[in-house]
N, C-alpha and C. Protein backbone atom coordinates (compact mmCIF):
# COMPACT_ATOMS: atom_id res chain seq x y z
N UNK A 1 17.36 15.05 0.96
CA UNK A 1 18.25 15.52 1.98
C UNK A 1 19.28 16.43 1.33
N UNK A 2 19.95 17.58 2.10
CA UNK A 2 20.93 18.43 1.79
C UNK A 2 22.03 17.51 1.29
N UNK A 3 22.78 18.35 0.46
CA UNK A 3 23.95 17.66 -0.57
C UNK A 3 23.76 16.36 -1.17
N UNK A 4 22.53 16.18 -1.39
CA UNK A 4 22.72 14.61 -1.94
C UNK A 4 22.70 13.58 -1.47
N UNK A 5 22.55 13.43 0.19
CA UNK A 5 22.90 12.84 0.61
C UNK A 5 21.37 11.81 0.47
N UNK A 6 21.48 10.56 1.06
CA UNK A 6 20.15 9.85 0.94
C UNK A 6 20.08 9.37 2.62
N UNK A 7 20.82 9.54 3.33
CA UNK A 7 20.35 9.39 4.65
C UNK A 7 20.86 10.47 5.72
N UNK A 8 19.90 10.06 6.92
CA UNK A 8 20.36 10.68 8.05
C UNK A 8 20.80 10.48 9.40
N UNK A 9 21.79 10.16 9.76
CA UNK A 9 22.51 9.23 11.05
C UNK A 9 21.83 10.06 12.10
N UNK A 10 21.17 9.03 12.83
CA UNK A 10 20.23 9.25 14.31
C UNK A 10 21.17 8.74 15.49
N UNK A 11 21.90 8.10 15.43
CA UNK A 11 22.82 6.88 15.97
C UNK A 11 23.70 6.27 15.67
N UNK A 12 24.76 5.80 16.37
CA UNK A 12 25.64 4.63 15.79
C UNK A 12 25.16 3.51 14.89
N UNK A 13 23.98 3.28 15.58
CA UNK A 13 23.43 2.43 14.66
C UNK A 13 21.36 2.57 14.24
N UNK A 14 21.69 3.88 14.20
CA UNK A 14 19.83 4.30 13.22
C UNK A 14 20.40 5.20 12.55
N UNK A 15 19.69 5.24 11.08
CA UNK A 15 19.36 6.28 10.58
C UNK A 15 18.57 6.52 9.78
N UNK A 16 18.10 7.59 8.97
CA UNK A 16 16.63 7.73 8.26
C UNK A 16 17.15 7.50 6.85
N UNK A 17 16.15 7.07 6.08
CA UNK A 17 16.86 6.89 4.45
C UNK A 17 15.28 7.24 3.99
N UNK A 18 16.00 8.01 2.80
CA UNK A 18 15.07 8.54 2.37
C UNK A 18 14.22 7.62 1.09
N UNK A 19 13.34 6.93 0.85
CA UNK A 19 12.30 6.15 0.63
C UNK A 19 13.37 5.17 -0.82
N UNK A 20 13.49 4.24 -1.33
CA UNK A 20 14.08 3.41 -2.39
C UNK A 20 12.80 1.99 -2.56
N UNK A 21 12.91 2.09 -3.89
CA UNK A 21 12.17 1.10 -4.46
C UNK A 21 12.10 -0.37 -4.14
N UNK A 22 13.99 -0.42 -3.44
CA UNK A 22 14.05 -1.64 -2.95
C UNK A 22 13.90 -1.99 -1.94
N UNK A 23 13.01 -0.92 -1.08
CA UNK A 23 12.84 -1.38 0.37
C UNK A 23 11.30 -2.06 0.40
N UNK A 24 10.65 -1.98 -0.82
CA UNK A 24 9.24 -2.50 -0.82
C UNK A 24 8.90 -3.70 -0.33
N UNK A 25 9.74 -5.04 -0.34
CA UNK A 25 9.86 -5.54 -0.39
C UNK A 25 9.55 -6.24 1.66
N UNK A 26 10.68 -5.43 1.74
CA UNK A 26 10.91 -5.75 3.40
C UNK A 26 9.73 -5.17 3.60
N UNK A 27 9.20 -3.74 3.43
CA UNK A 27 8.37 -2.93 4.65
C UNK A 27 7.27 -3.68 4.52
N UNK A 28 6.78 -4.21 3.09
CA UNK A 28 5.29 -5.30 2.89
C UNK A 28 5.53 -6.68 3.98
N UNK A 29 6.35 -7.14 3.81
CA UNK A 29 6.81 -7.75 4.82
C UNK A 29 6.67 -7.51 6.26
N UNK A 30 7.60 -6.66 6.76
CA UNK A 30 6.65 -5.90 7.93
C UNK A 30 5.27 -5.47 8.34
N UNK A 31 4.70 -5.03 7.56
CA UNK A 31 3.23 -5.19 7.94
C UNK A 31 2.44 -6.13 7.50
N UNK A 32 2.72 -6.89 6.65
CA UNK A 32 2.48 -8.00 6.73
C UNK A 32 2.58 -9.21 7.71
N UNK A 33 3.71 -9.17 8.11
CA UNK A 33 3.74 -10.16 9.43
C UNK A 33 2.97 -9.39 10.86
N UNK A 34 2.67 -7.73 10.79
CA UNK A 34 2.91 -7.69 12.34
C UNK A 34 1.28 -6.75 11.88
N UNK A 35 0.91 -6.85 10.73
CA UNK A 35 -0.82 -6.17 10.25
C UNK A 35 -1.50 -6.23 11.53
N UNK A 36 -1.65 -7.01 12.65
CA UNK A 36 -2.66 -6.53 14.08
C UNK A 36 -2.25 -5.66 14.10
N UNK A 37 -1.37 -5.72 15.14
CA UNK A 37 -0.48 -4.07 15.87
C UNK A 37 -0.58 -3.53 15.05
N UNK A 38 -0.03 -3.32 14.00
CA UNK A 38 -0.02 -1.94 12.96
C UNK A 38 -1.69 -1.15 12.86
N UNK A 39 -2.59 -1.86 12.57
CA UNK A 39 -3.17 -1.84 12.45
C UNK A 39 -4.51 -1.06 12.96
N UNK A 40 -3.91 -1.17 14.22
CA UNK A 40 -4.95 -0.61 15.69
C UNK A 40 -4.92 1.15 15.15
N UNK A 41 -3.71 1.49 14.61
CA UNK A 41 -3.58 3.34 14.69
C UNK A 41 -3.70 3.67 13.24
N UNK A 42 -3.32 3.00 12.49
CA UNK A 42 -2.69 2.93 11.22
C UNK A 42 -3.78 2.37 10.01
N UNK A 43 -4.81 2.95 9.75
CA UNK A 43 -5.60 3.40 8.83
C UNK A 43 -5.45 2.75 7.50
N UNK A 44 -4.08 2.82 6.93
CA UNK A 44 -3.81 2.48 5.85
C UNK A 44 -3.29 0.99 5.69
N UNK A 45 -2.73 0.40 6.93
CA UNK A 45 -2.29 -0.74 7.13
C UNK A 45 -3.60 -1.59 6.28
N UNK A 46 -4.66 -1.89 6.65
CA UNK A 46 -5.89 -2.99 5.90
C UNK A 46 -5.84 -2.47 4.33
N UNK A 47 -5.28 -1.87 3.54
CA UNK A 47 -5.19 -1.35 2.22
C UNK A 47 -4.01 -2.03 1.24
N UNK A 48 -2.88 -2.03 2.67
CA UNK A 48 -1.88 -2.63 1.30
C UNK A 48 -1.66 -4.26 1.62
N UNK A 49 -1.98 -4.36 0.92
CA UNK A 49 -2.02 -6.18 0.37
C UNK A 49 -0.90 -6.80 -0.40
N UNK A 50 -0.17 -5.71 -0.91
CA UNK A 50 0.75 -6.63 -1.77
C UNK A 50 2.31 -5.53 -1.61
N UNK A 51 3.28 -6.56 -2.42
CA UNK A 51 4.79 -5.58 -2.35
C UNK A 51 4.24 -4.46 -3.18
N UNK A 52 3.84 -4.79 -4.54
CA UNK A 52 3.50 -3.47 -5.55
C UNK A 52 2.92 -2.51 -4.79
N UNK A 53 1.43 -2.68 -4.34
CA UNK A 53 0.68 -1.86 -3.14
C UNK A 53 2.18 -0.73 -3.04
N UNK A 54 3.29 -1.20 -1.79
CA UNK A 54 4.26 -0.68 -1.14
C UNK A 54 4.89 0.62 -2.51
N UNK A 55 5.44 -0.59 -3.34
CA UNK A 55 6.10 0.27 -4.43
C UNK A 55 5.25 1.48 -5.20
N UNK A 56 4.06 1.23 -5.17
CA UNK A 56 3.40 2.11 -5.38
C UNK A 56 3.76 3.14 -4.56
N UNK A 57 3.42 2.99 -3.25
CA UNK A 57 3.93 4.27 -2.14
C UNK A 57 4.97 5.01 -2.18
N UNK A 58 5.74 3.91 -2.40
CA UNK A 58 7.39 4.25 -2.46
C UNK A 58 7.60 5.51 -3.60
N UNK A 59 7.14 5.36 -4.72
CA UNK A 59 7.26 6.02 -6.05
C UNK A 59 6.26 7.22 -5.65
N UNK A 60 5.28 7.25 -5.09
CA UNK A 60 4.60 8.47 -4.84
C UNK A 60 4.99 9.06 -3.46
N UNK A 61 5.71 8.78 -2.67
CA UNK A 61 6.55 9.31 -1.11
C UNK A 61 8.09 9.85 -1.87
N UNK A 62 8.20 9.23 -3.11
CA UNK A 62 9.71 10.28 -3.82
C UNK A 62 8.83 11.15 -4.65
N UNK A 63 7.93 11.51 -5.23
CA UNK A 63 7.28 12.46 -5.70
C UNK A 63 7.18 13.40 -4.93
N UNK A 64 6.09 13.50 -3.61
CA UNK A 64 6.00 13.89 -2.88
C UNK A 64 7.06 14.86 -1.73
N UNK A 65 7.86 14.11 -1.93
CA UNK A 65 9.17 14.61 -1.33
C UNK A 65 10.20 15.34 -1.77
N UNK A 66 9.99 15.31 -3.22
CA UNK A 66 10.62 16.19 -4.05
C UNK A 66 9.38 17.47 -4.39
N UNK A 67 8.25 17.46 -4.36
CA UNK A 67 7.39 18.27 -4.77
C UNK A 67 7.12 19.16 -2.91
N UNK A 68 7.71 18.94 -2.05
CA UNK A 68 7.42 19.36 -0.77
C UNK A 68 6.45 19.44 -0.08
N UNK A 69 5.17 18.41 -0.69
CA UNK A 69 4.27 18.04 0.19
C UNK A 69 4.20 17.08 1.40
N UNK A 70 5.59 16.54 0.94
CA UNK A 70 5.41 15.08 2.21
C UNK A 70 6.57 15.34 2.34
N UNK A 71 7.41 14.22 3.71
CA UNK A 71 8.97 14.38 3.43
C UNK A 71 8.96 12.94 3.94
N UNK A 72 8.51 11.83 3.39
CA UNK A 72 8.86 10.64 4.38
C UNK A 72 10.29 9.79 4.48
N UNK A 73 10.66 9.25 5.73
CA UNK A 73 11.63 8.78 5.48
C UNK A 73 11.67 7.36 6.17
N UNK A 74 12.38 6.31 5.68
CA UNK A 74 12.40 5.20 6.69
C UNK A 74 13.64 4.74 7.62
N UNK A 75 13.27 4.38 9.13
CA UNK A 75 14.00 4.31 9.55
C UNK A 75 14.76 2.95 9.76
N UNK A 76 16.28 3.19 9.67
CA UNK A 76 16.63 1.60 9.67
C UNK A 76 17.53 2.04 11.41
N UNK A 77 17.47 -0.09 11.58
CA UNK A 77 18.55 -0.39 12.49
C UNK A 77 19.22 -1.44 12.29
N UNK A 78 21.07 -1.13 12.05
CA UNK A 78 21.78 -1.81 12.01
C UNK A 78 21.66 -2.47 10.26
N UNK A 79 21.22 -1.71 9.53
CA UNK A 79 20.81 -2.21 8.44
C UNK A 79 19.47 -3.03 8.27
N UNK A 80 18.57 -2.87 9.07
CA UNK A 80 17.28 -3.42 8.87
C UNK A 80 16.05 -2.23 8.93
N UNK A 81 15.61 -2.33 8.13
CA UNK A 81 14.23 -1.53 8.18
C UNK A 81 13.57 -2.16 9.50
N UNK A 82 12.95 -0.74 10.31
CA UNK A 82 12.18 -0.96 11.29
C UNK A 82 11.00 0.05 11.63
N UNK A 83 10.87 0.65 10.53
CA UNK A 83 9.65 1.59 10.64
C UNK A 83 10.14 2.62 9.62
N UNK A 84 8.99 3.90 10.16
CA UNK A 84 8.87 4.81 9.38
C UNK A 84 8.61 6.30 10.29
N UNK A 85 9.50 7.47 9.62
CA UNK A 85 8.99 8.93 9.98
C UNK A 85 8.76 9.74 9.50
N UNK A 86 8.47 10.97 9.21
CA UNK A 86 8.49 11.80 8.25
C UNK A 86 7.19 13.05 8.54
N UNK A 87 7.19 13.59 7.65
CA UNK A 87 6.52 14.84 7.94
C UNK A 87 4.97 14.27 6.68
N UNK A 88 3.98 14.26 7.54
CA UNK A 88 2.73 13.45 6.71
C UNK A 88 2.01 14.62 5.81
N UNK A 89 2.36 15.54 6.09
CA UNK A 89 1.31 16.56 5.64
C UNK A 89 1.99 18.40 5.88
N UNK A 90 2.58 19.03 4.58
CA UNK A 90 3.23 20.14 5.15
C UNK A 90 1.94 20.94 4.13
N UNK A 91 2.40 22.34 5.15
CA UNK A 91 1.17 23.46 4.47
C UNK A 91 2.29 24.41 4.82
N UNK A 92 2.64 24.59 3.51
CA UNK A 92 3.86 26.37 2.96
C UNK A 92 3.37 27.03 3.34
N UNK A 93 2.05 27.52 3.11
CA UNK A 93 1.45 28.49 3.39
C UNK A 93 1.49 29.17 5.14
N UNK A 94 1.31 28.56 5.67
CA UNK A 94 0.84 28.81 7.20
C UNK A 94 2.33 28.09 7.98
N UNK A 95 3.44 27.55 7.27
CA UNK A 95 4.62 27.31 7.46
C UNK A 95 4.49 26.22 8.47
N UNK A 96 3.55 25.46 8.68
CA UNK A 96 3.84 24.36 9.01
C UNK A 96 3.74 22.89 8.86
N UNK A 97 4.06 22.02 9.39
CA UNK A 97 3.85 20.66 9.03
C UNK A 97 3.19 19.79 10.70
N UNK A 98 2.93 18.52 9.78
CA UNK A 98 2.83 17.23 11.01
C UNK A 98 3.29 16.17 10.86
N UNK A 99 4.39 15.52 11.76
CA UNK A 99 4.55 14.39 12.19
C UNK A 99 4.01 13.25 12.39
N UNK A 100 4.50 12.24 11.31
CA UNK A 100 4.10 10.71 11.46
C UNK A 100 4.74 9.99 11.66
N UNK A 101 4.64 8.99 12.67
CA UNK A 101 5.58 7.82 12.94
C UNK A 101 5.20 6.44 13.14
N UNK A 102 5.83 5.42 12.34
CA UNK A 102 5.63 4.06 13.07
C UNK A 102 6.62 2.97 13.44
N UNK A 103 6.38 1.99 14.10
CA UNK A 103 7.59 1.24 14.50
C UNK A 103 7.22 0.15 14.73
N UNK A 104 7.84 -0.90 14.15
CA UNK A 104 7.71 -2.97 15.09
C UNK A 104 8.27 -2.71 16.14
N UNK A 105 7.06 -3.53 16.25
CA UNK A 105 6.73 -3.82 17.74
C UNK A 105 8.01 -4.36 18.21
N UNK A 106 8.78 -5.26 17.40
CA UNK A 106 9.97 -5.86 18.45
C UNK A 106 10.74 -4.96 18.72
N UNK A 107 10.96 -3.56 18.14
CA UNK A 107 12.08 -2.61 18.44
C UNK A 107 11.52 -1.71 19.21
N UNK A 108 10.41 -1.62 19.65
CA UNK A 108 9.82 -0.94 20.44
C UNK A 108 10.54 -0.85 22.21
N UNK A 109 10.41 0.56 22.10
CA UNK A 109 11.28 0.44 23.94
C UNK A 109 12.44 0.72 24.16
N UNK A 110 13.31 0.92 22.57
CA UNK A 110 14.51 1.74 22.89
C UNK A 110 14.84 3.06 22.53
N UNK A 111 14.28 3.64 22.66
CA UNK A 111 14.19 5.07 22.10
C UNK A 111 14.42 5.30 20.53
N UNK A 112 14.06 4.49 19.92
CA UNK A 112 14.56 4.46 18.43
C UNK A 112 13.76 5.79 18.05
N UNK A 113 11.95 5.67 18.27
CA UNK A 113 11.42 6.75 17.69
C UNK A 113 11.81 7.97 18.28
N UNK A 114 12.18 8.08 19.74
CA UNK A 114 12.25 9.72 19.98
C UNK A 114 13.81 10.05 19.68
N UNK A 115 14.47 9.18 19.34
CA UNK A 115 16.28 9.99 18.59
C UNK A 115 15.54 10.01 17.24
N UNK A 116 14.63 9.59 16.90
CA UNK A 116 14.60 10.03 14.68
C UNK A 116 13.41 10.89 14.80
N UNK A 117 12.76 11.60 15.98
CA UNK A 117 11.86 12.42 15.80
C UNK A 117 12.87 13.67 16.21
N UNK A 118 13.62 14.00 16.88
CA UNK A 118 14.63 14.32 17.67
C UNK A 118 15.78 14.65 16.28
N UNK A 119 16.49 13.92 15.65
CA UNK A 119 16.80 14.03 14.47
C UNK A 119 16.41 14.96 13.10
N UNK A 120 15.16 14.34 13.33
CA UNK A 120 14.06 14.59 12.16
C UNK A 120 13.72 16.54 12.14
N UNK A 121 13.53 16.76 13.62
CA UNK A 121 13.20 17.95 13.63
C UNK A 121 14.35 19.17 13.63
N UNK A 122 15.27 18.76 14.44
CA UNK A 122 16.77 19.11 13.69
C UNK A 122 16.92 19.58 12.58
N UNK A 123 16.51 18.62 11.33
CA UNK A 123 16.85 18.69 10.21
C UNK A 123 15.84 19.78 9.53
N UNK A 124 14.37 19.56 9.88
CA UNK A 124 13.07 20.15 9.54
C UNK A 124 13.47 21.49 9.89
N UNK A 125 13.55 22.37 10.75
CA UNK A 125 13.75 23.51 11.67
C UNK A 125 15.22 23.81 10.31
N UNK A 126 15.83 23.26 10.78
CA UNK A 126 17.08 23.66 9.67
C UNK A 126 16.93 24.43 8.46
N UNK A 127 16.51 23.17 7.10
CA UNK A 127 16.69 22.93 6.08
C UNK A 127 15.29 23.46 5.39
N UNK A 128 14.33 23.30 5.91
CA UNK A 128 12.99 23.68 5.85
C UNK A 128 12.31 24.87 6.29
N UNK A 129 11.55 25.56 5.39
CA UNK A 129 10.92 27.21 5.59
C UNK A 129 9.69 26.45 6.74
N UNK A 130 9.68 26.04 8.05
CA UNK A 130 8.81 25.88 8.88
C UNK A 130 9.14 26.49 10.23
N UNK A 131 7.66 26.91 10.80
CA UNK A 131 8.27 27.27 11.89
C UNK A 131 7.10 26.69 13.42
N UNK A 132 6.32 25.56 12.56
CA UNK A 132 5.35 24.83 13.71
C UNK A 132 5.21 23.44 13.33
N UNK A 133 5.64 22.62 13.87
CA UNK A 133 5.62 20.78 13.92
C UNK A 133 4.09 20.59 14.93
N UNK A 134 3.57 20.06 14.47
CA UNK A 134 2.61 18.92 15.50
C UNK A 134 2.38 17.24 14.96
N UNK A 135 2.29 17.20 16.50
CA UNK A 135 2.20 15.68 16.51
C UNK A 135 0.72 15.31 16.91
N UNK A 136 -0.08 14.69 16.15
CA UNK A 136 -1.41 14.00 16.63
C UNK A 136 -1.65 12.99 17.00
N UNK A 137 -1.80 12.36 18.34
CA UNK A 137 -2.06 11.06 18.76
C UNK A 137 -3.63 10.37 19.38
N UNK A 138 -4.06 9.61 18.64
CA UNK A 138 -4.97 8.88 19.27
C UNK A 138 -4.99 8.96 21.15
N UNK A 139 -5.86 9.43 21.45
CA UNK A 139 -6.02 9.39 23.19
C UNK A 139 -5.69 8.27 23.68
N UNK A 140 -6.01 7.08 23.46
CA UNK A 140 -5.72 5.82 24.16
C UNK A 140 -4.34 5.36 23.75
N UNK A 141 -4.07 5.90 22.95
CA UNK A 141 -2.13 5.51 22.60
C UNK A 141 -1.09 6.14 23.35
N UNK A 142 -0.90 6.26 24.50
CA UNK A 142 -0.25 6.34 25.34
C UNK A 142 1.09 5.62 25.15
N UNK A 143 1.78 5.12 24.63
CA UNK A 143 3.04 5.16 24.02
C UNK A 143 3.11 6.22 23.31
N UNK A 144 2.84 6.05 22.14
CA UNK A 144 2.62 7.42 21.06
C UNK A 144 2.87 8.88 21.36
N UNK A 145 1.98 8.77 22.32
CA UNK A 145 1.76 9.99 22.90
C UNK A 145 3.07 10.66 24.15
N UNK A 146 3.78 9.92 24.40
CA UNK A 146 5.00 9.73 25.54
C UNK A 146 6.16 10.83 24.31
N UNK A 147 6.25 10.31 23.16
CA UNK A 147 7.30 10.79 22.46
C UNK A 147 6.96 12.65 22.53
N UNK A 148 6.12 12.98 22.27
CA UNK A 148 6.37 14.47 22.35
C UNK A 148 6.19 14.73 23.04
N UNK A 149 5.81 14.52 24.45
CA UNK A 149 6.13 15.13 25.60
C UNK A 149 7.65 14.90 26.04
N UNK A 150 8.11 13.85 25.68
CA UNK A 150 9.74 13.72 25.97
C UNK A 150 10.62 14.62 25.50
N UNK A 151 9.87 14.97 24.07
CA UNK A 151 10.72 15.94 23.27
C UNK A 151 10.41 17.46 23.77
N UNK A 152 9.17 17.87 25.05
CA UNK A 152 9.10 18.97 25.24
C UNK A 152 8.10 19.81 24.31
N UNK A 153 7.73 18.91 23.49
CA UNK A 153 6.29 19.64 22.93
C UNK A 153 5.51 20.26 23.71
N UNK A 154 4.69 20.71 23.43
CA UNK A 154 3.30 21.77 24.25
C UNK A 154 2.16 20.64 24.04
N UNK A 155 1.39 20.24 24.85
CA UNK A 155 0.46 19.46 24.71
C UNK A 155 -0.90 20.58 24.14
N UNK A 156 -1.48 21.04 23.34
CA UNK A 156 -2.62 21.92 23.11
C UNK A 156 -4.17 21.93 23.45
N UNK A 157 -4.36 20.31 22.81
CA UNK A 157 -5.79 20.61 22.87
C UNK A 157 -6.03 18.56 22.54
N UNK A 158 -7.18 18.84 22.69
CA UNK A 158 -7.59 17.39 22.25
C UNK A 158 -8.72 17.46 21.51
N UNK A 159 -8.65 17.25 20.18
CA UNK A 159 -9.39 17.23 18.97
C UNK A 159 -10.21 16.33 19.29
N UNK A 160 -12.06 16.63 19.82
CA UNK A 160 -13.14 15.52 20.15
C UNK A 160 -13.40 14.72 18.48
N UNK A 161 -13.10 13.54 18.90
CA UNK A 161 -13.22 12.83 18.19
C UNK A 161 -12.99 12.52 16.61
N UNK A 162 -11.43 12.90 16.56
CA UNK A 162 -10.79 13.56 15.13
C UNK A 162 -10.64 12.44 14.02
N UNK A 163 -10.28 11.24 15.05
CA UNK A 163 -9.86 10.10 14.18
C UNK A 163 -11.34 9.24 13.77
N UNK A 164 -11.55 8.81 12.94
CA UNK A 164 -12.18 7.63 12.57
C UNK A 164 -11.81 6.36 12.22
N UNK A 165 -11.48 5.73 12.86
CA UNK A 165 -10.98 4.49 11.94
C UNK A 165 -11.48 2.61 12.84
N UNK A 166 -11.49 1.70 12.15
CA UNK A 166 -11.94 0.82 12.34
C UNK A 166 -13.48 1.05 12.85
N UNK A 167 -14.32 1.79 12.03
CA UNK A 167 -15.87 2.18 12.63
C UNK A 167 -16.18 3.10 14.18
N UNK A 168 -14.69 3.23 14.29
CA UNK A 168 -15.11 3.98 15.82
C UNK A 168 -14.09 5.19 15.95
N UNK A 169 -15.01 6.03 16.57
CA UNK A 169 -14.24 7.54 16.82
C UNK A 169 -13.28 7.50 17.92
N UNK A 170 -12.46 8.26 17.51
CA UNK A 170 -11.30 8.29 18.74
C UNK A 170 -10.75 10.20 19.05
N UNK A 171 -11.05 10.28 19.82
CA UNK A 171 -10.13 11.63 20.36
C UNK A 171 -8.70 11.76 19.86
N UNK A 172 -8.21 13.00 19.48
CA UNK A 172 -6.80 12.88 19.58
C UNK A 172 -6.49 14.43 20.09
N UNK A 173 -5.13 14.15 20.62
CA UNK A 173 -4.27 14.86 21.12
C UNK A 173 -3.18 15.12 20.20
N UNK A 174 -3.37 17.07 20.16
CA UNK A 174 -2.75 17.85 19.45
C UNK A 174 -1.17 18.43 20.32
N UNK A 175 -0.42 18.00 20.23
CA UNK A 175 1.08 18.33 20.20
C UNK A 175 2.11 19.71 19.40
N UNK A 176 2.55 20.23 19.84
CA UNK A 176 3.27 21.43 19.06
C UNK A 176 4.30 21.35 19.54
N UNK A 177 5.16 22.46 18.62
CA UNK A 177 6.64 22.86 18.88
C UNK A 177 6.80 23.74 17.80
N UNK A 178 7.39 24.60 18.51
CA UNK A 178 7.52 26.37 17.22
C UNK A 178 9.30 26.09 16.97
N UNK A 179 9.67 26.56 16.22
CA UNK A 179 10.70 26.63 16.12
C UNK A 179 11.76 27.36 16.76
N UNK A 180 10.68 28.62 17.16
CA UNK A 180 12.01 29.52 18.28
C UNK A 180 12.02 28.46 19.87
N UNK A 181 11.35 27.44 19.68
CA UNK A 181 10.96 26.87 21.02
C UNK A 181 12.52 25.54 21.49
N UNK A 182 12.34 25.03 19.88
CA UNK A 182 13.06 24.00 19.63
C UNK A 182 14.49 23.69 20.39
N UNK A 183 15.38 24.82 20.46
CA UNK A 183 16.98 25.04 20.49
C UNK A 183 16.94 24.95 22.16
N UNK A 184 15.33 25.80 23.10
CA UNK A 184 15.70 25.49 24.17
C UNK A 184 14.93 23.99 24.40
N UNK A 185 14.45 23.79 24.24
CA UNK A 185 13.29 22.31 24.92
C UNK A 185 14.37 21.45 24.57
N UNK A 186 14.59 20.79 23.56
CA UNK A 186 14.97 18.92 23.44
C UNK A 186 15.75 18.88 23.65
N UNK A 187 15.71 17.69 24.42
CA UNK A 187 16.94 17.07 25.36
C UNK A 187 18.47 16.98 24.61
């Protein structure tokens, strides 16, 4: 983050922090207790098995983030980790990136993800040489899929059968937002 800073206030009480060794701990925890749900969208969830697993991530999501391939960040509330956002995949070249997000289930329903996507892109559009965000959602995830239309994304296209995961193909829905778009659309 600009000046040094290691987080980003979404709220009185959210904000994004940018990835620490000592959060391994909790987030294994978190998907650990809630591995169904996570699980259904989330590909990587059946992989990590342990805190190290996490710390592993952790140490390669600050690589990454300093090398400007990834930008992940986690989001807390009230001082508790409750998910994750960040930019999953940027391409310099063609100046843009995509949006990843996840969240427990118990915090689910208060707009936590669309103020830190909302936030997030703020900062992205800013601070960052980009000038196209998309969001990809599984067709049947209809939560998921609610956040960038809230934010005024362009709905594009629906990628036949993009995802693979748990042995079965899934459609997804391609999401955008340009940057000259940004300043008028979100709420």
């Amino acid at each position: 983050m600009q000046s040094g800073r290691s987080s980003l206030k979404v709220s009185t009480d959210v904000e994004l922090r940018l990835p620490h060794i000592n959060y391994a701990s909790d987030l294994f925890n978190i998907i650990d207790q809630q591995r169904t749900y996570l699980r259904k969208w989330l590909s990587w969830v059946d992989e990590t098995q342990s805190p190290e697993q996490m710390q592993d991530f952790i140490r390669t999501s600050r690589l990454f983030n300093k090398g400007g391939q990834r930008f992940t960040t986690f989001i807390f509330e009230n001082g508790t980790i409750v998910g994750s956002i960040g930019l999953v995949r940027i391409d310099k070249d063609h100046q843009l990136a995509e949006i990843g997000y996840w969240l427990r289930q118990d915090y689910q329903g208060k707009g936590i993800i669309t103020k830190a996507c909302k936030t997030l892109i703020d900062y992205v559009f800013r601070y960052f040489t980009l000038n196209r965000l998309e969001i990809k959602v599984a067709k049947p995830n209809h939560k998921s899929q609610a956040i960038p239309l809230r934010l005024g994304f362009r709905h594009e296209a629906t990628l036949r059968e993009a995802l693979y995961i748990h042995d079965q193909f899934f459609d997804l829905e391609l999401f955008s937002m340009l940057k000259s778009e940004w300043p008028k659309k979100h709420p």
